[in-house]
C-alpha atoms as a PDB file:
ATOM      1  CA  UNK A   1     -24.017 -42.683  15.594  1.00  0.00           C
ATOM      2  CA  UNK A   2     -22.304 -40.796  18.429  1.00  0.00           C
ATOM      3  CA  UNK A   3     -22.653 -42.507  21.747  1.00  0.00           C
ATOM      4  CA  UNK A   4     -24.454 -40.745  24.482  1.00  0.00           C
ATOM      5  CA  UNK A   5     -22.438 -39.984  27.847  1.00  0.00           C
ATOM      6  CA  UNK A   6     -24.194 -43.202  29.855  1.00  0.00           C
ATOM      7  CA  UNK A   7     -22.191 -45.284  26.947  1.00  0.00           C
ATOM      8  CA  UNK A   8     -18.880 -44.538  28.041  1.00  0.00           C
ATOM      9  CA  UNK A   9     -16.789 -47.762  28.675  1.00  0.00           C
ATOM     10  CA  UNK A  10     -13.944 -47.982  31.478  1.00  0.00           C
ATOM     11  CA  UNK A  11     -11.352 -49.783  30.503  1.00  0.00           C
ATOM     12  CA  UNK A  12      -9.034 -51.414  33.262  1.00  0.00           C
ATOM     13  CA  UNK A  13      -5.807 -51.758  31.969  1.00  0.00           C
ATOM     14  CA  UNK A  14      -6.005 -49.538  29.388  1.00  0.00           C
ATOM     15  CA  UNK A  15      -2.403 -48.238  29.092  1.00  0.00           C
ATOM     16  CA  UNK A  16      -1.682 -52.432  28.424  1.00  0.00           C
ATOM     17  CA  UNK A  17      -1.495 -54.049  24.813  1.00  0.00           C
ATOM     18  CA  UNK A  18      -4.647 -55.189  24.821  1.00  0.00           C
ATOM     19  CA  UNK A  19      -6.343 -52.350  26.384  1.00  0.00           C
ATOM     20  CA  UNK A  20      -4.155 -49.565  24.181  1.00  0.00           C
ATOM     21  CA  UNK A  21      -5.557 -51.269  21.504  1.00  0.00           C
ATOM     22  CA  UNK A  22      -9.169 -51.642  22.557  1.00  0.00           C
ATOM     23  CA  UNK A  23      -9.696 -47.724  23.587  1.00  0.00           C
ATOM     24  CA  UNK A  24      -8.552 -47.017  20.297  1.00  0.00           C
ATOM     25  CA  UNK A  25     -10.568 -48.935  18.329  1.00  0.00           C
ATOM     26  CA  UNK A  26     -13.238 -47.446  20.939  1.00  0.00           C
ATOM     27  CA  UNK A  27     -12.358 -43.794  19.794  1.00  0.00           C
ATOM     28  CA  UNK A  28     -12.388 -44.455  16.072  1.00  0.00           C
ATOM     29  CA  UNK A  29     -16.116 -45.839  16.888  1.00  0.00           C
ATOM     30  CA  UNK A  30     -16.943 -42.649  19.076  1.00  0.00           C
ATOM     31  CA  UNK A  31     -17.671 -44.294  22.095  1.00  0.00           C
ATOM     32  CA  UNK A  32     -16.074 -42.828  25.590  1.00  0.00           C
ATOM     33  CA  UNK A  33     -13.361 -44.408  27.162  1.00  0.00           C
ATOM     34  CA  UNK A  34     -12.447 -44.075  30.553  1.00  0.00           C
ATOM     35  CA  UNK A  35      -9.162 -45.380  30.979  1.00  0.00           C
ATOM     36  CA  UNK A  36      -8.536 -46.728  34.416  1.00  0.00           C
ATOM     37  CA  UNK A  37      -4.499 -47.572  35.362  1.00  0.00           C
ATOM     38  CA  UNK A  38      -2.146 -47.926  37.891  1.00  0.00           C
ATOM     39  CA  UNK A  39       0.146 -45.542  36.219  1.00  0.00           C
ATOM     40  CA  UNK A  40      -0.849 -42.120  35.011  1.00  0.00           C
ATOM     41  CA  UNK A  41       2.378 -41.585  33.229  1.00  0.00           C
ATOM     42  CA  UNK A  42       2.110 -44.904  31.277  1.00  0.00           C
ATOM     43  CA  UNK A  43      -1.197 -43.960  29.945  1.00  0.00           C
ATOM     44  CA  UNK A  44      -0.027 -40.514  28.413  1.00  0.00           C
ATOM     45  CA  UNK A  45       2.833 -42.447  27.544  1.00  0.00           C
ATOM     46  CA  UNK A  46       0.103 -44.101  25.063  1.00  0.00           C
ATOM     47  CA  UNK A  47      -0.900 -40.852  22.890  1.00  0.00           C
ATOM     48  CA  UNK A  48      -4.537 -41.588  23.471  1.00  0.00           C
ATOM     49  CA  UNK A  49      -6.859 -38.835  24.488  1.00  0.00           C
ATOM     50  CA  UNK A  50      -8.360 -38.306  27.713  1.00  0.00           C
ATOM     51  CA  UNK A  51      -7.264 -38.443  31.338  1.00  0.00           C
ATOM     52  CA  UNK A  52      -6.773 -41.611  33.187  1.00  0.00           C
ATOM     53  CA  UNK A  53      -8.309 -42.538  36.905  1.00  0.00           C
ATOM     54  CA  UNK A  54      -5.486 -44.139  38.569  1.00  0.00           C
ATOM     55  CA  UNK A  55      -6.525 -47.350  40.665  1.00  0.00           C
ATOM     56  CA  UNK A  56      -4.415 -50.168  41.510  1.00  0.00           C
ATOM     57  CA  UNK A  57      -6.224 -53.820  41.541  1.00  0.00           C
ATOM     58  CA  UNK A  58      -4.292 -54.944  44.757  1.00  0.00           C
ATOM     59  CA  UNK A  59      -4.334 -51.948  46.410  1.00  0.00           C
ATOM     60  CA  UNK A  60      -6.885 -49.553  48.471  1.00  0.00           C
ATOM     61  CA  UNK A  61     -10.613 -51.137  47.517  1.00  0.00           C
ATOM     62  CA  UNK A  62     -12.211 -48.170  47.685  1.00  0.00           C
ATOM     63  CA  UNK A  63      -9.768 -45.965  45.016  1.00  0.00           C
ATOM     64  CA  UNK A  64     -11.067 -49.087  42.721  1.00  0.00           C
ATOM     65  CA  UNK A  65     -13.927 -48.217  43.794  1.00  0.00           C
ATOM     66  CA  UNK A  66     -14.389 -45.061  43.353  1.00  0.00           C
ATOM     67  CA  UNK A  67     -12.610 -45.204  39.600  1.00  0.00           C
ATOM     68  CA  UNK A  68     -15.472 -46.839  38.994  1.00  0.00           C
ATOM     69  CA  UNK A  69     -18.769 -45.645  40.941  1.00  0.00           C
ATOM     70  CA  UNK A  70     -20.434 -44.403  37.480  1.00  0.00           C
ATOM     71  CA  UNK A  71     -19.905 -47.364  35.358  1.00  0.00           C
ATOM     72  CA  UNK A  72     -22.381 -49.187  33.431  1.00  0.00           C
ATOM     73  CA  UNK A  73     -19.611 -51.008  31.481  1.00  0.00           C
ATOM     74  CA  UNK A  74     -16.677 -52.447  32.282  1.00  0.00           C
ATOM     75  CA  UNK A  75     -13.568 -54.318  30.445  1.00  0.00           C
ATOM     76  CA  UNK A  76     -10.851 -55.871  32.219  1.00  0.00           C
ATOM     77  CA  UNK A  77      -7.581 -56.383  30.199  1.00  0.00           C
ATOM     78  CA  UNK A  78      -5.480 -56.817  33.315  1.00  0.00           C
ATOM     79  CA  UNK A  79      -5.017 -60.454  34.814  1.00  0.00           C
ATOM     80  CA  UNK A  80      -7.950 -62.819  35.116  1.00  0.00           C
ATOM     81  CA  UNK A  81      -7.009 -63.164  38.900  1.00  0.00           C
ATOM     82  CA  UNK A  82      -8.290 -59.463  39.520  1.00  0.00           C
ATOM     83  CA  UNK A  83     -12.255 -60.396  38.684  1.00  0.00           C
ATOM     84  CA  UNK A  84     -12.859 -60.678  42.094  1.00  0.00           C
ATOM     85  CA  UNK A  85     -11.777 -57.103  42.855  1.00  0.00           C
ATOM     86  CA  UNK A  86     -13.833 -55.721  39.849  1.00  0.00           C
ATOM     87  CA  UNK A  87     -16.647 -57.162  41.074  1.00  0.00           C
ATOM     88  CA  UNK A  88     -16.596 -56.057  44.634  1.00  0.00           C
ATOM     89  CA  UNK A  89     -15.690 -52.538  43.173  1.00  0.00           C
ATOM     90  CA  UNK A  90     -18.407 -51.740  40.302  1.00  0.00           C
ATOM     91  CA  UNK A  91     -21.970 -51.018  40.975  1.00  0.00           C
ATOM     92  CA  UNK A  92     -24.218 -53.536  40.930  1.00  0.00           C
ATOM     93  CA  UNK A  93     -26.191 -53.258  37.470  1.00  0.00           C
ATOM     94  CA  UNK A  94     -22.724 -52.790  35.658  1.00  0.00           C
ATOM     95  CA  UNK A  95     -21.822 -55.623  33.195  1.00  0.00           C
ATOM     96  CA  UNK A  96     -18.055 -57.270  33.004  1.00  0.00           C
ATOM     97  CA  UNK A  97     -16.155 -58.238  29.697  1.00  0.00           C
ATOM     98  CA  UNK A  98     -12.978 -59.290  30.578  1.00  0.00           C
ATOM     99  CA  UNK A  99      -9.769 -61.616  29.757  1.00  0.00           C
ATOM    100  CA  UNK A 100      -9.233 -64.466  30.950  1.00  0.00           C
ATOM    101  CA  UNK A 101      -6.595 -67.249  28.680  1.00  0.00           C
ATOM    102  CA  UNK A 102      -7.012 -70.754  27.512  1.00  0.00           C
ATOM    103  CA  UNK A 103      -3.712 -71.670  29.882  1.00  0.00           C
ATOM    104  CA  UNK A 104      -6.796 -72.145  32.146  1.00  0.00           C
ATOM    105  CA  UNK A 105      -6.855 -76.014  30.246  1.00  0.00           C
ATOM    106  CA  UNK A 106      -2.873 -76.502  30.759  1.00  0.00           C
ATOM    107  CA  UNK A 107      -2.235 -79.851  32.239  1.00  0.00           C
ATOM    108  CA  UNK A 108       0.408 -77.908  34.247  1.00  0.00           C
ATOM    109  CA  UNK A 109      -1.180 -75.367  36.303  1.00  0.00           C
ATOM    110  CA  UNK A 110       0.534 -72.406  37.341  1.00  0.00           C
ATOM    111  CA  UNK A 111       0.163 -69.149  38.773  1.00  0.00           C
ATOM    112  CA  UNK A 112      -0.922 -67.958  35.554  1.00  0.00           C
ATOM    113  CA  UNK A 113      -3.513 -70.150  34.860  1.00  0.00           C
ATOM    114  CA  UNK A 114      -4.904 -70.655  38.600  1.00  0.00           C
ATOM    115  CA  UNK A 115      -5.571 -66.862  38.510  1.00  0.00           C
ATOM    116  CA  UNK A 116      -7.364 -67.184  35.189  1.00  0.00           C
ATOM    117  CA  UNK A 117      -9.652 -70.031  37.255  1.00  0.00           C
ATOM    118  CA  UNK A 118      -9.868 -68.345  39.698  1.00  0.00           C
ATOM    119  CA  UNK A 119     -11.448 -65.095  37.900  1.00  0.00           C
ATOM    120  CA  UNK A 120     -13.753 -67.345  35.642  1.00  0.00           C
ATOM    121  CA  UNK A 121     -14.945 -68.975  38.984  1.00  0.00           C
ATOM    122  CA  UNK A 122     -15.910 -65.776  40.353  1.00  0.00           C
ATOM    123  CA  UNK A 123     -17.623 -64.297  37.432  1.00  0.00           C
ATOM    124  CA  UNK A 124     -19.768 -67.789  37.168  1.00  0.00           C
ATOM    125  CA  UNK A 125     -20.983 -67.403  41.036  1.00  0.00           C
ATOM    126  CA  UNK A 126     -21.619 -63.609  41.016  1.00  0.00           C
ATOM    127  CA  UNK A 127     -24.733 -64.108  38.513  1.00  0.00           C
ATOM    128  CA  UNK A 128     -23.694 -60.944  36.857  1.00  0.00           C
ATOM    129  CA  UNK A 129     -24.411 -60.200  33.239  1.00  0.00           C
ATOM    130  CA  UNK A 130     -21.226 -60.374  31.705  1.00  0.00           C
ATOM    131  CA  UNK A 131     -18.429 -62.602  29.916  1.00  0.00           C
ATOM    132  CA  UNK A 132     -14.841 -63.622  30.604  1.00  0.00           C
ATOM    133  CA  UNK A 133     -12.920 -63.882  26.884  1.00  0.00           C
ATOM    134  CA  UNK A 134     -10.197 -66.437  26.774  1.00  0.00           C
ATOM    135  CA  UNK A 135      -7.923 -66.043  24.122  1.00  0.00           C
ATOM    136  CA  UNK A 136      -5.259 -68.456  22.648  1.00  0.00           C
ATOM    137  CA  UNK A 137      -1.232 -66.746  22.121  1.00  0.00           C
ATOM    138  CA  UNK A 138      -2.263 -62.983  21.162  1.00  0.00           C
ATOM    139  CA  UNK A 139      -0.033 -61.653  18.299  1.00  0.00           C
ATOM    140  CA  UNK A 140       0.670 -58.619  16.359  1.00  0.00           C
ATOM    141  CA  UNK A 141      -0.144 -56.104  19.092  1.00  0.00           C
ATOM    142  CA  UNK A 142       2.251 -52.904  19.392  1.00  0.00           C
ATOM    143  CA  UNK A 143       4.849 -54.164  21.269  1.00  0.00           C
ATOM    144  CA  UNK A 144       3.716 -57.904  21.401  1.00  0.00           C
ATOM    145  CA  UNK A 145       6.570 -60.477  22.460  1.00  0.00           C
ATOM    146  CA  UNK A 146       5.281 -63.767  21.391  1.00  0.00           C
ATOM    147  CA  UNK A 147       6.212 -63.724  17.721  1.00  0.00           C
ATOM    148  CA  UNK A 148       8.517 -60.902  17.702  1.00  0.00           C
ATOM    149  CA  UNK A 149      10.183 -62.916  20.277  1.00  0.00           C
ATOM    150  CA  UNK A 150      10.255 -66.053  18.160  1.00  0.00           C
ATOM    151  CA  UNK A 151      11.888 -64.854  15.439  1.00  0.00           C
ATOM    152  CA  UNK A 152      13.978 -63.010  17.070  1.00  0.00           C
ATOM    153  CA  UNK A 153      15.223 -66.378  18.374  1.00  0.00           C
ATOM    154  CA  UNK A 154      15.313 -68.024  15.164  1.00  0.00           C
ATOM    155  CA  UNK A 155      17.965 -65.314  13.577  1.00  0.00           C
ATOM    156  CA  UNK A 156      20.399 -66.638  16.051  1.00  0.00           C
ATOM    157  CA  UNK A 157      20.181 -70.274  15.841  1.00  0.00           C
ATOM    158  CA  UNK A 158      21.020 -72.735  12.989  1.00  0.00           C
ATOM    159  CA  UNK A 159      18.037 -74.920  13.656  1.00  0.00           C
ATOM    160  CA  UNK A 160      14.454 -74.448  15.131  1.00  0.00           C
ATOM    161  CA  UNK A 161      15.282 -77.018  18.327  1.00  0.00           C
ATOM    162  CA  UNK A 162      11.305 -78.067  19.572  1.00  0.00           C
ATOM    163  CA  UNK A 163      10.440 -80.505  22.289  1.00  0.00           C
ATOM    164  CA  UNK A 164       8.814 -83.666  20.452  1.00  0.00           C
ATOM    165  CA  UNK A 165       9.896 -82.067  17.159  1.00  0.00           C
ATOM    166  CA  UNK A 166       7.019 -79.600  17.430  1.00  0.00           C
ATOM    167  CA  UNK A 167       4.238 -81.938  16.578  1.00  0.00           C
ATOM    168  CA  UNK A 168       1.513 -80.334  19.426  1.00  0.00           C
ATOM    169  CA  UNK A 169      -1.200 -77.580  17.635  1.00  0.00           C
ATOM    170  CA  UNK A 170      -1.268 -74.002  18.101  1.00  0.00           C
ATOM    171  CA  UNK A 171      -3.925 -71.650  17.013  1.00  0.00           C
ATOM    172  CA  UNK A 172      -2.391 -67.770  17.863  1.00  0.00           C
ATOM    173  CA  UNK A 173      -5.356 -65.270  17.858  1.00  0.00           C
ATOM    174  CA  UNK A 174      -4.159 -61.701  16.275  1.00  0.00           C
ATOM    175  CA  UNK A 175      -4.506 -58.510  18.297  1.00  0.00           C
ATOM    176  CA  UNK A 176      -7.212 -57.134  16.006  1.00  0.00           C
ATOM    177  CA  UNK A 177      -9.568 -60.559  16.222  1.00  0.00           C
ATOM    178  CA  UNK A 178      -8.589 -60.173  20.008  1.00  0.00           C
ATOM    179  CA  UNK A 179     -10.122 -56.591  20.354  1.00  0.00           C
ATOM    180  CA  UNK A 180     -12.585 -57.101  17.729  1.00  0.00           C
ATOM    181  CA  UNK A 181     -14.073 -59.650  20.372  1.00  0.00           C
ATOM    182  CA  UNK A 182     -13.900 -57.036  22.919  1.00  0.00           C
ATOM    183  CA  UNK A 183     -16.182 -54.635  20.974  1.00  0.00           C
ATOM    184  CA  UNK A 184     -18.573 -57.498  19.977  1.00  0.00           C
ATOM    185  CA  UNK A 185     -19.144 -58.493  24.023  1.00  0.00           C
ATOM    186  CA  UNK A 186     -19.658 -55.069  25.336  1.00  0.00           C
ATOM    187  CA  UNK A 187     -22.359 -54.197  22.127  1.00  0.00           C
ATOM    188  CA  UNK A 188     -24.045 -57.695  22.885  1.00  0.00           C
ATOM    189  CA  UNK A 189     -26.394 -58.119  25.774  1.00  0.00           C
ATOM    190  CA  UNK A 190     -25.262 -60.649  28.070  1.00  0.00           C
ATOM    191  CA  UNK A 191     -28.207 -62.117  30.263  1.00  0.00           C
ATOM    192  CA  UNK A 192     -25.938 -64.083  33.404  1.00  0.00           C
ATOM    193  CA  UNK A 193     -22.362 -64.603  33.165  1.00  0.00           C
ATOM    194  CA  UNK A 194     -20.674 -66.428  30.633  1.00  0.00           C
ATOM    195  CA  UNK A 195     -17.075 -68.302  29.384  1.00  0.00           C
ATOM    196  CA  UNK A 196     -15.345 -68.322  25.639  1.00  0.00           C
ATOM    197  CA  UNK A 197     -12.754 -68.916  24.048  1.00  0.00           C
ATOM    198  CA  UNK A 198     -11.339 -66.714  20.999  1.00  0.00           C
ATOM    199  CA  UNK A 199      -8.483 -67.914  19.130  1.00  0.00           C
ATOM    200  CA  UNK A 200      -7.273 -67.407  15.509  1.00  0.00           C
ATOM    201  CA  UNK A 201      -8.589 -68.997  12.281  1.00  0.00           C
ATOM    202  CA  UNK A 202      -5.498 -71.649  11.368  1.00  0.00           C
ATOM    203  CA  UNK A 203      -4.227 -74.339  13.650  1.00  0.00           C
ATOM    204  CA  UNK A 204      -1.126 -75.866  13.056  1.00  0.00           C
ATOM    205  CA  UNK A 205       1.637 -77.832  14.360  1.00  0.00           C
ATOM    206  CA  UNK A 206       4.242 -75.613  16.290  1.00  0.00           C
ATOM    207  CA  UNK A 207       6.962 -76.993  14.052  1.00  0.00           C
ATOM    208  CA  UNK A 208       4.969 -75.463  10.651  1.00  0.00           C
ATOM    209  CA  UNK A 209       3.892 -71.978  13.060  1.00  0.00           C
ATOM    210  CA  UNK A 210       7.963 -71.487  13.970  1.00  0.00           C
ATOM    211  CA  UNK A 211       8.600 -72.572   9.951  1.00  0.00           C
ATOM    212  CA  UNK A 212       5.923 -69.856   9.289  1.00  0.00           C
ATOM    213  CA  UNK A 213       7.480 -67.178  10.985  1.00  0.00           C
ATOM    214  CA  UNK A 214      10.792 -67.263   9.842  1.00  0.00           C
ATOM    215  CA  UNK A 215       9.250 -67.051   6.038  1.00  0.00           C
ATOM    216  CA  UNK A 216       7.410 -63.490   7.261  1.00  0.00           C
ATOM    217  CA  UNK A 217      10.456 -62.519   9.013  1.00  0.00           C
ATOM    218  CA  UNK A 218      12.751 -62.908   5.798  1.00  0.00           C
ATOM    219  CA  UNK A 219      14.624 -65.976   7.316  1.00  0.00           C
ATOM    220  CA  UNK A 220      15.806 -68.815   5.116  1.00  0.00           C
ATOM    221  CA  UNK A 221      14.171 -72.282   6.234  1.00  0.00           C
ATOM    222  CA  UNK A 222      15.868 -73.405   9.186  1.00  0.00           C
ATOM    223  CA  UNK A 223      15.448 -77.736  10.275  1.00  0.00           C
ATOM    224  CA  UNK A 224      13.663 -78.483  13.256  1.00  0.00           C
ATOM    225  CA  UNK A 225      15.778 -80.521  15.804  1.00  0.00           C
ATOM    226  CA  UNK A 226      13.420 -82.627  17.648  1.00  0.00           C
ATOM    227  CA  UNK A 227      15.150 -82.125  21.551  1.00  0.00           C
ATOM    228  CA  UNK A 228      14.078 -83.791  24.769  1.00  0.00           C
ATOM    229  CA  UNK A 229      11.951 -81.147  27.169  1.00  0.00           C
ATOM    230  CA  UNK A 230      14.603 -81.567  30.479  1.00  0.00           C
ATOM    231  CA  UNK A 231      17.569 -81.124  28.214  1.00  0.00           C
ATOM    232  CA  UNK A 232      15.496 -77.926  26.251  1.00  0.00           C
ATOM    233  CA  UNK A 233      15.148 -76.479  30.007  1.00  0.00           C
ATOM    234  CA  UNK A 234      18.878 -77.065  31.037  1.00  0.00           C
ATOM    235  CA  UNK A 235      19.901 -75.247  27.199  1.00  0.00           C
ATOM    236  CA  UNK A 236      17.371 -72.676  28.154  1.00  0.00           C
ATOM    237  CA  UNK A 237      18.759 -71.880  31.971  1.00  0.00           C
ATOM    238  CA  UNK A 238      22.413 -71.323  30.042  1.00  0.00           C
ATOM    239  CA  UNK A 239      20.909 -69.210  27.607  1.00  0.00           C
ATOM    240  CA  UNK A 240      19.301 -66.426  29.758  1.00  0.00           C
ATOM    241  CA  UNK A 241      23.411 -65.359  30.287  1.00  0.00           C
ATOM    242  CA  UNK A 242      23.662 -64.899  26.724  1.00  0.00           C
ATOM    243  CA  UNK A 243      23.770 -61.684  25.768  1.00  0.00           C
ATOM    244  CA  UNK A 244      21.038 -60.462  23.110  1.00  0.00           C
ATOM    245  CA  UNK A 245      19.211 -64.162  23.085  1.00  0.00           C
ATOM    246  CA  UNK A 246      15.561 -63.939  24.147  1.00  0.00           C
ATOM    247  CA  UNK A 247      15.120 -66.466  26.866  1.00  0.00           C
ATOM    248  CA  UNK A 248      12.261 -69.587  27.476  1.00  0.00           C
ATOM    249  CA  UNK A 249      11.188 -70.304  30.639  1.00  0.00           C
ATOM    250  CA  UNK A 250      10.409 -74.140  31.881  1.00  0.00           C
ATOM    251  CA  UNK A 251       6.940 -73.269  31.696  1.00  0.00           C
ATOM    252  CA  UNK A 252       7.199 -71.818  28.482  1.00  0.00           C
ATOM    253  CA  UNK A 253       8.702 -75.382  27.206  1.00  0.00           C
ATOM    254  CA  UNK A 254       6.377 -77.438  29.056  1.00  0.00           C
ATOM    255  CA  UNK A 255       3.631 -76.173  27.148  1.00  0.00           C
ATOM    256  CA  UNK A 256       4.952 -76.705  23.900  1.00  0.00           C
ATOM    257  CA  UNK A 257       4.330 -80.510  24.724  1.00  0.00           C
ATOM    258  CA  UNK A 258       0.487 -79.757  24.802  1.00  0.00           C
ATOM    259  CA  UNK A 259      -2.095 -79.074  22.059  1.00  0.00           C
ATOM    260  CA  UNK A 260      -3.617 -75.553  22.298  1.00  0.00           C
ATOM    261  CA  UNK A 261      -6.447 -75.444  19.644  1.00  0.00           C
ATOM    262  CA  UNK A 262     -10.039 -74.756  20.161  1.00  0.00           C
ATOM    263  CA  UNK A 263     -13.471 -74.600  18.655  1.00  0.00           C
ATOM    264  CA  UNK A 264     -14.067 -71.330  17.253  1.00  0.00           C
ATOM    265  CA  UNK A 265     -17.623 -72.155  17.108  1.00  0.00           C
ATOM    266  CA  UNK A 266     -19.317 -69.812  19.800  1.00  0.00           C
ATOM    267  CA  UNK A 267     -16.886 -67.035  19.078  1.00  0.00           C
ATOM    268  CA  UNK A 268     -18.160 -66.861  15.451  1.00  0.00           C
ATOM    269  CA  UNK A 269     -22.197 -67.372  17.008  1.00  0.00           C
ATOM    270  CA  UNK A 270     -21.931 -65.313  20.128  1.00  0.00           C
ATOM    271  CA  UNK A 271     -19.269 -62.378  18.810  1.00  0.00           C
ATOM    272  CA  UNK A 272     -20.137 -62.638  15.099  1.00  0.00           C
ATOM    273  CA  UNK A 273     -16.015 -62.718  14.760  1.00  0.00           C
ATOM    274  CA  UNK A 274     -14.597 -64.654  11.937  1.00  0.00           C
ATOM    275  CA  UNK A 275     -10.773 -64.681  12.751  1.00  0.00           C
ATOM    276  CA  UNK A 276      -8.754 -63.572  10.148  1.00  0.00           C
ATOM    277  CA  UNK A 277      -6.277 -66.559   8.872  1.00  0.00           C
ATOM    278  CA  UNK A 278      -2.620 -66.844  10.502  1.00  0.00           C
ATOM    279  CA  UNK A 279      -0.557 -65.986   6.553  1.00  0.00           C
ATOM    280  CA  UNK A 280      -2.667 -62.615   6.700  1.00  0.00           C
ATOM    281  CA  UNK A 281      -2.418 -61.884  10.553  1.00  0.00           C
ATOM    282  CA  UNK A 282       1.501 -62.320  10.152  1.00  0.00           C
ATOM    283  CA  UNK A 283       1.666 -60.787   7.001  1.00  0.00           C
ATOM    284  CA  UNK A 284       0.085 -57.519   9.184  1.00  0.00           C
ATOM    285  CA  UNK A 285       3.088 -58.042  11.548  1.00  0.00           C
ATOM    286  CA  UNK A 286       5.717 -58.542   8.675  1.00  0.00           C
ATOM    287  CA  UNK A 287       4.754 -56.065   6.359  1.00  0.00           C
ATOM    288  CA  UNK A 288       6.892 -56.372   2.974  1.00  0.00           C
END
């Protein structure tokens, strides 16, 4: 069924991974996109039809504004830390799906995951009808560097060198299950505003995920060196100098010393998403 003008969805962020990916799986359903970036040029740069309303989220609060005077739905793909804007710049009745990330639970907080607090926070006190997503590692979107990244790491080194050995749990959420969700919140009525978390169907220890990816990416079994964290973050501060080898921040390394699965329970219930196992999301990424 064709969608009606009123249905139109702006999408903030849209020339991003996430939001590329979201207005096209819009298109191929016929609903109206209105992509709203920062960068006109970026946004052609996507291939995507239609033209963009240009609005940056720290700048003038009115060109926000005004990018979005007509809306009746809204996604957010950029930061989590920009809520506050979006809400002060839609209209009142309009309803907010947006991103947040599960580094909102890290035991180290950061920039990063303050900002994603700081958005949930102020979707939870505005009362609006709405719903912040907040998804585990994304992988597999067009020009995603998370596993790309990882492998790409693992053709230059003998051995897969993890903090702990790599015993902590990951559960990476693929691209598609990622703007799958999307769809699913802005079709489903939200009454008040509410928090999830989407992640991916397999969790695993980060040792058996790295051991994974090599096996997609054609790489022969490499042995994990178990390595202490400081002396991981001292390798890692050499390594940025070396030419052609992806580098890790601290942060990056601290994290691998934390668990980072989740219940997938209310996305399944709420989003009627069942995420598609992490063999068949890489095998997407890896094709043979």
């Amino acid at each position: 069924m064709t969608s009606r003008p009123t249905d139109a969805v702006h999408v903030v962020g849209a020339s991003g991974r996430s939001g590329a990916a979201l207005c096209r799986a819009l298109s191929r359903l016929d609903i109206p996109v209105v992509p709203v970036v920062r960068d006109a040029a970026r946004w052609q740069a996507t291939g995507l039809d239609g033209s963009s309303r240009v609005a940056d989220l720290t700048g003038p609060a009115g060109t926000l504004r005004a990018a979005l005077a007509d809306a009746t739905r809204v996604v957010s793909t950029a930061h989590a830390r920009h809520v506050p804007a979006l809400l002060a710049a839609m209209p009142p009745g309009a309803t907010l799906v947006c991103l947040g990330s599960t580094r909102k639970f890290t035991r180290w907080p950061d920039d990063h995951g303050n900002g994603v607090l700081a958005g949930e926070a102020a979707l939870l006190r505005s009362g609006r009808d709405g719903v912040i997503l907040h998804p585990t590692m994304i992988y597999g979107a067009q020009g995603e560097n998370n596993v790309q990244r990882l492998a790409a790491l693992l053709r230059r080194l003998p051995v897969t060198p993890l903090p702990g050995g790599g015993r902590t749990l990951v559960q990476p959420v693929h691209q598609d299950d990622v703007t799958s969700s999307l769809v699913a919140a802005l079709r489903r009525p939200w009454h008040g505003p509410h928090a999830l978390v989407i992640a991916g169907a397999t969790r695993l220890t980060y040792r058996d995920f790295a051991a994974t990816v090599a096996r997609h990416a054609g790489l022969r079994p490499r042995p994990v060196l178990a390595v202490p964290a400081g002396a991981m973050m001292a390798a890692a501060a050499i390594a940025r100098w070396i030419p052609g080898l992806p580098s890790v921040g601290p942060a990056e390394i601290r994290r691998l010393l934390e668990d980072k699965a989740f219940d997938i329970g209310d996305m399944e219930r709420e989003l009627g998403i069942v995420p598609i196992p992490l063999e068949e999301g890489l095998s997407r990424l890896f094709p043979k």
